[in-house]
Protein backbone atom coordinates (compact mmCIF):
# COMPACT_ATOMS: atom_id res chain seq x y z
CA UNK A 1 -47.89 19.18 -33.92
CA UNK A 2 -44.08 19.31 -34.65
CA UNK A 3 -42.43 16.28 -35.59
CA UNK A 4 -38.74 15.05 -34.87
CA UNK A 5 -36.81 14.17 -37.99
CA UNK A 6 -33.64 12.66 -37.86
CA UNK A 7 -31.09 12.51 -40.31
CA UNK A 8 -27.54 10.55 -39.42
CA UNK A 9 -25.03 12.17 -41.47
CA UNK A 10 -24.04 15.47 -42.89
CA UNK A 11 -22.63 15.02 -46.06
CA UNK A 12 -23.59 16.64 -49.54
CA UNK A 13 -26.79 14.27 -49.76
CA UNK A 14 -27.77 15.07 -46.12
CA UNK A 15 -27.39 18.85 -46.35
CA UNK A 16 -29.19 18.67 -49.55
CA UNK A 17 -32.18 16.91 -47.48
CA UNK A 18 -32.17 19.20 -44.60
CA UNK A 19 -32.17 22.11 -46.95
CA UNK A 20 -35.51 21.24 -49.52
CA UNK A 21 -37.27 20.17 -45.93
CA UNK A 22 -36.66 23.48 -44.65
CA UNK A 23 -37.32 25.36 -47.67
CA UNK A 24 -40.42 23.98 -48.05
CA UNK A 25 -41.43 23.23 -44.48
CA UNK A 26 -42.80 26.57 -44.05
CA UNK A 27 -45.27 25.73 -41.07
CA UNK A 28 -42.55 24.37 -39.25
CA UNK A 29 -43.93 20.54 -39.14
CA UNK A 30 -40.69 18.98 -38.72
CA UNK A 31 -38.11 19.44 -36.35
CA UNK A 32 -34.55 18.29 -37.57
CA UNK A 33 -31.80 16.76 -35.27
CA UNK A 34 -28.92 16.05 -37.67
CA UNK A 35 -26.14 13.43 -36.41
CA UNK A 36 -22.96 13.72 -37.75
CA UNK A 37 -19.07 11.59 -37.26
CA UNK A 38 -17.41 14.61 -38.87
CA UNK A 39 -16.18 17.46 -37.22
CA UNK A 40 -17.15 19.97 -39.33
CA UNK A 41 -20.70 20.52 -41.33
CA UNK A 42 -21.14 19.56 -44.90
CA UNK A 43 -18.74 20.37 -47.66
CA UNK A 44 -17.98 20.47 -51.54
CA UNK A 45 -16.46 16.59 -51.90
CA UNK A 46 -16.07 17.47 -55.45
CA UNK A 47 -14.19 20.30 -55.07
CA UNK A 48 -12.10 18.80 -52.52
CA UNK A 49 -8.92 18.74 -54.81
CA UNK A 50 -9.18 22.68 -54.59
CA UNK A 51 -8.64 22.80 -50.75
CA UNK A 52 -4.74 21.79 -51.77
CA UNK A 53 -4.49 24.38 -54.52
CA UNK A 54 -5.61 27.55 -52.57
CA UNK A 55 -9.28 27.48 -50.99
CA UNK A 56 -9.99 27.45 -47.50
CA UNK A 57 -11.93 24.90 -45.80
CA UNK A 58 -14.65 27.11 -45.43
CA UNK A 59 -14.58 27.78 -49.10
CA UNK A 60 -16.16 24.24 -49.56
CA UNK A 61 -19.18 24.56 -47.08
CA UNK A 62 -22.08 23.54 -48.44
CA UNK A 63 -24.26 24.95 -45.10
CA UNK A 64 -25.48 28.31 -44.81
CA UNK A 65 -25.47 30.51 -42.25
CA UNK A 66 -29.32 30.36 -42.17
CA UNK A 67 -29.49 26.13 -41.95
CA UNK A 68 -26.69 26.51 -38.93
CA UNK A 69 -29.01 29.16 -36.86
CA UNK A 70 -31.87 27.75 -37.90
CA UNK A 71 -33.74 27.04 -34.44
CA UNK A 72 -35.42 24.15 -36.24
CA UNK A 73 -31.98 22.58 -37.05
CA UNK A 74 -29.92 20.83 -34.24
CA UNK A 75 -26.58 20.20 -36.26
CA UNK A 76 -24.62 17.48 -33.37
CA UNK A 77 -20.97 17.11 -35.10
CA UNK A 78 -18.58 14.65 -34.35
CA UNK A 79 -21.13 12.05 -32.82
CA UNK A 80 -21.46 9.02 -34.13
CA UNK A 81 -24.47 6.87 -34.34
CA UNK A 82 -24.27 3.59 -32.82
CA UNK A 83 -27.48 1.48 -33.62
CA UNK A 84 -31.05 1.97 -34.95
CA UNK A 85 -34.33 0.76 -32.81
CA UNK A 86 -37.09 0.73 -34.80
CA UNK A 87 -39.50 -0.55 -32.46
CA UNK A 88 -38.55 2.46 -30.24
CA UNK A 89 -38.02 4.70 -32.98
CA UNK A 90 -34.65 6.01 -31.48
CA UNK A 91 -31.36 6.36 -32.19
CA UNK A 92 -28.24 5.64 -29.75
CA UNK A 93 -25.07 7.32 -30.72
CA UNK A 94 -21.07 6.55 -28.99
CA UNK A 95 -21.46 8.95 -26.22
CA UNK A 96 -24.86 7.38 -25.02
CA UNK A 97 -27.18 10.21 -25.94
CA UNK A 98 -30.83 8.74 -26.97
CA UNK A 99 -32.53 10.33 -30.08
CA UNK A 100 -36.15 9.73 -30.79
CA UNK A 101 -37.38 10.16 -34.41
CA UNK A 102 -40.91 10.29 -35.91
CA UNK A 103 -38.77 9.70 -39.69
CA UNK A 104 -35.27 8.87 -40.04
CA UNK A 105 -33.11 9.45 -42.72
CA UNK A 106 -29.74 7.49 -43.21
CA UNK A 107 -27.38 10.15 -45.02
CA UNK A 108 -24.14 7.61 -44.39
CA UNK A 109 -22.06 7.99 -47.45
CA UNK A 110 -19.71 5.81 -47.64
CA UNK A 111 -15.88 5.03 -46.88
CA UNK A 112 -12.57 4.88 -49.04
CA UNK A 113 -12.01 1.13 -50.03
CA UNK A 114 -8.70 0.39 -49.27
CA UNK A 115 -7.47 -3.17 -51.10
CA UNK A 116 -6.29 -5.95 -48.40
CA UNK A 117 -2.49 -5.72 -49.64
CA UNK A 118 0.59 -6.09 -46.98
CA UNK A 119 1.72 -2.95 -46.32
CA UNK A 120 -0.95 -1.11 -46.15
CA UNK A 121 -1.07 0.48 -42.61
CA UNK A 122 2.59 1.90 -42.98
CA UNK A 123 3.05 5.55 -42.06
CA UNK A 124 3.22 7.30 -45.51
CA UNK A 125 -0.33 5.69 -46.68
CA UNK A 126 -3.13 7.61 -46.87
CA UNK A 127 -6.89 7.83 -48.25
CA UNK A 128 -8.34 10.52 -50.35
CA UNK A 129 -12.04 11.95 -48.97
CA UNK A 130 -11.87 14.18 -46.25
CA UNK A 131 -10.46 17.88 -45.25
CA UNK A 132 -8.20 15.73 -42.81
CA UNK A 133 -7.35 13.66 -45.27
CA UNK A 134 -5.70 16.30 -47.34
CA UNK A 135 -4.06 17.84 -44.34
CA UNK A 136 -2.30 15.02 -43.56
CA UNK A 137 -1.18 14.50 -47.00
CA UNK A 138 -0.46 17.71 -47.29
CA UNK A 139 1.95 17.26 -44.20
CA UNK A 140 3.40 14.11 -45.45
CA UNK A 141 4.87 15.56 -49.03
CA UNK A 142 7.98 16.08 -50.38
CA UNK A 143 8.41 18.14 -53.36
CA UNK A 144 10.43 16.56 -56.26
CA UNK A 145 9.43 12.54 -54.54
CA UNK A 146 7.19 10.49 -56.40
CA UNK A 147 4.14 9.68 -54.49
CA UNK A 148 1.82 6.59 -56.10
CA UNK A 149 -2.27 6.64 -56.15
CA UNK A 150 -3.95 3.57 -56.44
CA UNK A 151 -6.80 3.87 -58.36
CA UNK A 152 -6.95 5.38 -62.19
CA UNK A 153 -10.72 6.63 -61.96
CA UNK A 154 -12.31 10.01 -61.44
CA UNK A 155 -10.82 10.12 -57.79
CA UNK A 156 -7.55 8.61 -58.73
CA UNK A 157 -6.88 11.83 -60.95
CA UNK A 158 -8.40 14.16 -58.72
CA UNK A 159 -5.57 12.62 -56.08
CA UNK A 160 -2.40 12.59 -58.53
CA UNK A 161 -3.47 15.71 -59.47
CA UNK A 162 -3.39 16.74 -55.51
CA UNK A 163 -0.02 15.42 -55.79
CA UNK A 164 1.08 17.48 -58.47
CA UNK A 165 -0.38 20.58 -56.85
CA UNK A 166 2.06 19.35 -53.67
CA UNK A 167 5.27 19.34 -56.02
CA UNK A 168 5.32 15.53 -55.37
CA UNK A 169 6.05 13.08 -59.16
CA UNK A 170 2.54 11.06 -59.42
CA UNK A 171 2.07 7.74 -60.87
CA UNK A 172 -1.12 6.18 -60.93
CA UNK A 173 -2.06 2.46 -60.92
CA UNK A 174 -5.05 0.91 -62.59
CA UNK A 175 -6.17 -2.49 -62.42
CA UNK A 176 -8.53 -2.19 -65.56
CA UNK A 177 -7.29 -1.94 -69.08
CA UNK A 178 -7.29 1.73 -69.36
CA UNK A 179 -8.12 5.08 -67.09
CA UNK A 180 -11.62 5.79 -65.98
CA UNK A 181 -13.07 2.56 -66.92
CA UNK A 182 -16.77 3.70 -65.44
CA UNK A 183 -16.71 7.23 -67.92
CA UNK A 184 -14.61 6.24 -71.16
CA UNK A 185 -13.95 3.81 -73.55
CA UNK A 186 -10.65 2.24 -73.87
CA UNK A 187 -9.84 4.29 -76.88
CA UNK A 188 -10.65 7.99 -74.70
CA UNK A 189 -8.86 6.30 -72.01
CA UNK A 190 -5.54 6.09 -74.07
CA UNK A 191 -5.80 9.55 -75.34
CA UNK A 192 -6.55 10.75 -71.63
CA UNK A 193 -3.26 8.40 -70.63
CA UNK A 194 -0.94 9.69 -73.31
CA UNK A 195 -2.44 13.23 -72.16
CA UNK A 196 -1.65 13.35 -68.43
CA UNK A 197 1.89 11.27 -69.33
CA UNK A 198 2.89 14.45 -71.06
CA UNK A 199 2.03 16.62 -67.66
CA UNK A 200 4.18 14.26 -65.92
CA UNK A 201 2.07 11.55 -64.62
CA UNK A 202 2.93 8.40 -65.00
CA UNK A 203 0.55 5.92 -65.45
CA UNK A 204 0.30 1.99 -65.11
CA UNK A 205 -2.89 0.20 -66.51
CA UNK A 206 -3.78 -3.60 -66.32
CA UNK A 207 -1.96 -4.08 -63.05
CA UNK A 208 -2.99 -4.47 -59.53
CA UNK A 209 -0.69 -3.57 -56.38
CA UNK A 210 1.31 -6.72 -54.84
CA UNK A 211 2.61 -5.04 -51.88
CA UNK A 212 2.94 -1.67 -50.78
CA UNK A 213 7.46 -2.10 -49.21
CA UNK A 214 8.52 -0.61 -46.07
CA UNK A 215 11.69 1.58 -45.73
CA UNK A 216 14.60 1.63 -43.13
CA UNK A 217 12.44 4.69 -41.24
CA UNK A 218 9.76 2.54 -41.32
CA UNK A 219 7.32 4.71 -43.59
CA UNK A 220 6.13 3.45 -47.03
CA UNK A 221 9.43 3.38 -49.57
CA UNK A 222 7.89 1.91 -52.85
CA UNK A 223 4.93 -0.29 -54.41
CA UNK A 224 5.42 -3.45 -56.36
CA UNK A 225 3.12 -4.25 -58.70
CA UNK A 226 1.25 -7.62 -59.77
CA UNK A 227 3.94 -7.90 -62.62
CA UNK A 228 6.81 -7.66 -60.34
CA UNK A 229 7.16 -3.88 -61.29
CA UNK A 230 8.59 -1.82 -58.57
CA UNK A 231 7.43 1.74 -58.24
CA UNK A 232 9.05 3.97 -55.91
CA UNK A 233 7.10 6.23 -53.45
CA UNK A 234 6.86 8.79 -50.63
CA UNK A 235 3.54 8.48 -50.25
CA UNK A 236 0.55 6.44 -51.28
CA UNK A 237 -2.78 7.43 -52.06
CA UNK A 238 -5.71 4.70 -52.35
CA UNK A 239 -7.98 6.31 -54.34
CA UNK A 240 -9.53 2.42 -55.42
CA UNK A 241 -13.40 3.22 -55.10
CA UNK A 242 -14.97 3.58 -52.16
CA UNK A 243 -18.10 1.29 -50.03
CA UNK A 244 -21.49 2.23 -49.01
CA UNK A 245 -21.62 3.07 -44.89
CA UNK A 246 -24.30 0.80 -44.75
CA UNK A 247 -23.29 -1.01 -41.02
CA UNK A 248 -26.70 0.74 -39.46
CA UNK A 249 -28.57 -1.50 -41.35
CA UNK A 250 -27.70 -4.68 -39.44
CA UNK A 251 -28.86 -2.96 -35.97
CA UNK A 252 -32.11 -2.04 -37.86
CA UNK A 253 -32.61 -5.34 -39.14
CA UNK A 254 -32.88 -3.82 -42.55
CA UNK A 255 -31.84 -5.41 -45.59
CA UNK A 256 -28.69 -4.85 -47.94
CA UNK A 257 -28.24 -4.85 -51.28
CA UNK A 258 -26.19 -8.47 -52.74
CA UNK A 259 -23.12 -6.00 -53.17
CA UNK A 260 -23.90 -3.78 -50.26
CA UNK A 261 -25.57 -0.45 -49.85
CA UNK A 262 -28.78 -0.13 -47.65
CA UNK A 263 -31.79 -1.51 -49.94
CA UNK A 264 -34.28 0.95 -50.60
CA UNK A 265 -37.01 1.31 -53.09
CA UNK A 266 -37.51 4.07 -55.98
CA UNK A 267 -39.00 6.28 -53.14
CA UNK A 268 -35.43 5.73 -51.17
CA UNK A 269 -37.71 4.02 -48.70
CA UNK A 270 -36.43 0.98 -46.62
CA UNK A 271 -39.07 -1.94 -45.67
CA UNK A 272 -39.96 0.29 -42.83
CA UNK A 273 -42.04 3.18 -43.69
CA UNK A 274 -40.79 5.43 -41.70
CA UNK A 275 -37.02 5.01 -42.50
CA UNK A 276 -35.26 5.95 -45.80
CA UNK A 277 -31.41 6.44 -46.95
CA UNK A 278 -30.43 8.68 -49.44
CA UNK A 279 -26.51 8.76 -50.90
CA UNK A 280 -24.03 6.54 -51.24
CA UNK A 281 -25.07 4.49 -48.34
CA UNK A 282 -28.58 3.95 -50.14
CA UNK A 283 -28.86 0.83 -53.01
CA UNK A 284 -32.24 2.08 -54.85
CA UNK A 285 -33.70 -1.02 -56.21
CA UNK A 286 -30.26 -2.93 -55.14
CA UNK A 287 -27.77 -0.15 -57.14
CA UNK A 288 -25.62 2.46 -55.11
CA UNK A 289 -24.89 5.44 -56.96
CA UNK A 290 -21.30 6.88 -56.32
CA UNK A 291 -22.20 10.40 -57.76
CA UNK A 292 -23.09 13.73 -55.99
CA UNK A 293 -25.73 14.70 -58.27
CA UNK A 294 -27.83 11.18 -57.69
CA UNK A 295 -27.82 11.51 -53.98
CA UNK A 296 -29.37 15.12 -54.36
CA UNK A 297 -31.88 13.87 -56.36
CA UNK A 298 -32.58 11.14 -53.97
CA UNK A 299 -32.57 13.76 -50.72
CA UNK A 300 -34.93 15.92 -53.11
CA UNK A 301 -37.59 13.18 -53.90
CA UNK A 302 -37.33 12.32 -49.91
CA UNK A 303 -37.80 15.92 -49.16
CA UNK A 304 -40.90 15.74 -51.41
CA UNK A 305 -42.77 13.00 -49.52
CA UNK A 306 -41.54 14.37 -45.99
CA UNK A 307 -43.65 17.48 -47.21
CA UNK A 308 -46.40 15.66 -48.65
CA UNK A 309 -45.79 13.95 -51.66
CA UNK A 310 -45.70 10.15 -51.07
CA UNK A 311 -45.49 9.20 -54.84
CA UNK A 312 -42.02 11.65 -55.40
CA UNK A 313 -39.70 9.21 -56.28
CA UNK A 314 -36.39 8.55 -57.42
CA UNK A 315 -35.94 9.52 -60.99
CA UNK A 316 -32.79 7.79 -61.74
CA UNK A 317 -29.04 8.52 -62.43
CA UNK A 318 -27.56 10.36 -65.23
CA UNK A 319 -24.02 8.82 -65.34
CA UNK A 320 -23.45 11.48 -68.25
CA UNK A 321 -20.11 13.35 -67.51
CA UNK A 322 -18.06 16.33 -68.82
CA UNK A 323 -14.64 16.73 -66.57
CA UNK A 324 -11.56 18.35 -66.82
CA UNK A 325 -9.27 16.33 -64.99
CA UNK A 326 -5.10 17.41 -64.48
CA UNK A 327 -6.68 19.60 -67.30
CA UNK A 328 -7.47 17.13 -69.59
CA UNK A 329 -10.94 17.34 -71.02
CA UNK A 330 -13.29 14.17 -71.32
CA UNK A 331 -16.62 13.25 -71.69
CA UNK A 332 -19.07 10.44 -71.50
CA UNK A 333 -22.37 9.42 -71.96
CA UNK A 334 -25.29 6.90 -72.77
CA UNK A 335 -23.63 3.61 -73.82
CA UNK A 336 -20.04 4.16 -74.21
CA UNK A 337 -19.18 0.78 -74.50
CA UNK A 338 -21.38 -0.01 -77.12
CA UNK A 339 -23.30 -2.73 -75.05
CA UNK A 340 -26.40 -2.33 -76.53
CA UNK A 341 -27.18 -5.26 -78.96
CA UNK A 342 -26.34 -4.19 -82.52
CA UNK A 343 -24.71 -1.17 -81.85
CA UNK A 344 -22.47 0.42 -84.48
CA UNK A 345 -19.37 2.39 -83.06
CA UNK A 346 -17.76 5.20 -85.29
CA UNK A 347 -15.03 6.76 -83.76
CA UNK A 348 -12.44 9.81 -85.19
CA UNK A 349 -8.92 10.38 -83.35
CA UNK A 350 -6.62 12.87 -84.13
CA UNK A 351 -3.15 12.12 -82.92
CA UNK A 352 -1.48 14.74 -83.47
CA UNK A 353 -3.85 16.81 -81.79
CA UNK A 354 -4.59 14.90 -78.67
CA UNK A 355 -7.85 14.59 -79.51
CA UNK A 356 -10.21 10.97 -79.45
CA UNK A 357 -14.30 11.09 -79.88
CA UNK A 358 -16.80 8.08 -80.70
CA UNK A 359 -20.38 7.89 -80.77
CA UNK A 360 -21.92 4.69 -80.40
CA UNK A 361 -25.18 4.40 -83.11
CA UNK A 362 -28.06 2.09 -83.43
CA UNK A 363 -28.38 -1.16 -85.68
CA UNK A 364 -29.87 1.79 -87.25
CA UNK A 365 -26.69 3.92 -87.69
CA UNK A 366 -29.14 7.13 -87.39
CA UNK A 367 -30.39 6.74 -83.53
CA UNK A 368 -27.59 8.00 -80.91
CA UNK A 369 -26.94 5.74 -77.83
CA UNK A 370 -24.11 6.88 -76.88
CA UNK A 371 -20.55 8.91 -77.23
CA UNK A 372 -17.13 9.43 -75.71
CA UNK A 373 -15.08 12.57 -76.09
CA UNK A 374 -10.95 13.36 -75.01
CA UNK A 375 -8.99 15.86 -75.21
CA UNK A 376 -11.78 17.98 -77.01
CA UNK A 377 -15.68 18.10 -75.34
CA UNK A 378 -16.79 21.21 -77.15
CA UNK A 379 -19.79 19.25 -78.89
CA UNK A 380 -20.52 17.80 -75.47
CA UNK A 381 -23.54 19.71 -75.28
CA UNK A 382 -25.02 18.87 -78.47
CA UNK A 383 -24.25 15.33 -78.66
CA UNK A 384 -25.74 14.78 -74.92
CA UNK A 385 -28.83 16.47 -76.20
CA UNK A 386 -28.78 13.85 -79.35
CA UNK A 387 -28.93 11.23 -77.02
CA UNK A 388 -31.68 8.62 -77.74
CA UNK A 389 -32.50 11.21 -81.12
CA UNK A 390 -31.80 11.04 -84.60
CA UNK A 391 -28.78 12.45 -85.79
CA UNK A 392 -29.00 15.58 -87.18
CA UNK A 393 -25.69 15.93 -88.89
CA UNK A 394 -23.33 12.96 -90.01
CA UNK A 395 -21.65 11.75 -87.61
CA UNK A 396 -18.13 12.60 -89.36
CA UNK A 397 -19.48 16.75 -88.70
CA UNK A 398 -20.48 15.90 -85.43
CA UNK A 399 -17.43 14.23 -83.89
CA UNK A 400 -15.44 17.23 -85.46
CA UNK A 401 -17.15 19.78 -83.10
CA UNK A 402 -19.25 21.49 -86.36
CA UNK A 403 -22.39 22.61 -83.73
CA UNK A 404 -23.50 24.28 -86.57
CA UNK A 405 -24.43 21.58 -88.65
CA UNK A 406 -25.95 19.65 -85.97
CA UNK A 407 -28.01 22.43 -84.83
């Protein structure tokens, strides 16, 4: 007998789910009803920057031509889901339509986090995650104006690179001590600061955004900062994080996480057994993951016990990274900030050639835990394999890229 699956959301996570069940659904046990707010189906996030330097949208689909005419697909775009009822087992979405499931899987994502500062709703301000986000930016710039992103992480320089790519003058705002406080060290993130100041960004660390000022037309003029710093801008990106889509759970009467993020277990299962999220919306064992490649391994291990497998579970996130970022290389992995009790932190940076690396070592000084890399991430792929090893090379050879040696 054919089942109904339904999965609310179409985003990199969801697409990844619909895709393993139908690979592996052979028999055709499940039929899939996929509810999704966007207008379009599922595309690259991560390569969203690329949409402003040349790709089409289409470039960035993630759905095949054989998952949209697949007669056990129904793909319903731009419908949102309204509430859960699980002792119906349905789902109600804005226009009134009634879905019943016999498993449901909450895809959600999550939303840009925009900080609570005056000014924020003036024409000029924008957020930084969807195709139509980038089209109205895209719209909105002026070549040779500076234009202001709040938020110095990964998506911060994804977005003042967007602005560069629009001929607009980027400066980017931090609260933390240094850039990409989740992936480097504070050293890496002053060689990666110095780096993208000498492709013209301008960056401002260890301040927060007082108010965003309106102009005489009304639109966004300038930003003043928490020290009294005024910054002037065309256009303003919040690029600040983002927050799990988690408002289903309430009509579900399904728990959050303290910090938000619909709780699930290490089999992405909610309390009821026939309901699990996968994502950013999903807070395995109370923790959202922010990362593309954790919510495919999430839809993956659902996709698994949908088939058959009750014990696939969650194996956990590798928040190992290798970017290139306004093309800057940087790395990071294990315990970059040396958190681990005891830990020993030997770092090399060479000035002159833009180039910063540390690798954080056991009480030990022989066991890797560890490493951050800027400017230069060519032993990336060594050290990452090191990690939790003995070194195989001192640490001096290591940091200065001699693969050799360590292999």
């Amino acid at each position: 007998m054919t089942r109904v699956l339904v999965v609310v959301g179409h985003g990199m996570a969801g697409n990844r789910l619909v895709e393993e069940v139908r690979s592996g659904d052979r028999p055709g046990r499940w039929r899939i009803v996929v509810v999704a707010e966007e207008p379009r189906p599922a595309y690259d996030r991560v390569c969203l920057t690329s949409y402003l330097d040349g790709a089409a949208a289409a470039d960035l689909t993630l759905a095949t031509p054989a998952l949209l005419t697949d007669p056990l697909v129904d793909l319903r775009l731009s419908t949102r889901v309204t509430s859960v009822d699980r002792a119906a087992r349905t789902v109600t979405c804005a226009d009134g339509t009634v879905v019943g499931y016999d498993a449901l899987v909450l895809a959600t994502g999550s939303r840009p986090f925009v900080p609570p500062v005056p000014g924020r709703d003036l024409p000029g301000c924008f957020t930084y995650r969807t195709i139509e986000d980038l089209d109205a930016l895209r719209a909105a710039a002026a070549p040779g104006e500076p234009g202001v992103v709040i938020g110095g992480g990964l998506l911060g320089l994804e977005a003042a690179h967007a602005l560069r790519l629009l001929g607009m003058r980027p400066h980017v705002v931090e609260m933390a001590p240094h850039l990409m406080p989740l992936q480097v060290d504070e050293g890496g993130g002053r060689v990666l600061a110095r780096l993208v100041g000498e492709l013209g960004v301008s960056v401002h660390c260890g301040r927060g955004v007082a108010s965003l000022d309106e102009g005489p037309d009304g639109r966004v003029r300038g930003v003043t900062l928490s020290d009294g710093t005024a910054v002037p801008a065309r256009a303003v990106v919040f690029a600040a994080g983002v927050r799990p889509r988690d408002e289903l759970a309430e009509s579900a009467r399904l728990e959050r996480a303290e910090r938000g993020g619909i709780l699930v277990d290490q089999h992405c299962r909610t309390a009821d057994e026939r309901i699990w999220a996968v994502g950013e919306c999903a807070a395995v064992l109370g923790r959202c993951h922010g990362l593309a490649a954790p919510g495919y391994r999430m839809a993956e291990a659902v996709a698994r016990q949908l088939l058959g497998s009750p014990s696939a579970a969650f194996p956990g996130a590798d928040m190992s990274a290798k970017l290139k970022l306004l093309g800057v290389d940087v790395a990071g992995f294990g315990d970059i900030h040396a958190r681990t009790e005891g830990a020993m932190e030997f770092v090399r940076e060479d000035r002159t050639a833009g180039t910063y690396g540390k690798l954080v070592l056991a009480p030990d000084c022989r066991t890797l835990l560890g490493g951050v890399l800027a400017g230069d991430t060519s032993g990336y792929a060594v050290l990452r394999s090191l990690l939790g090893r003995e070194l195989t090379a001192p640490a001096e050879l290591l940091l200065a890229g001699a693969r050799t040696s360590a292999a």
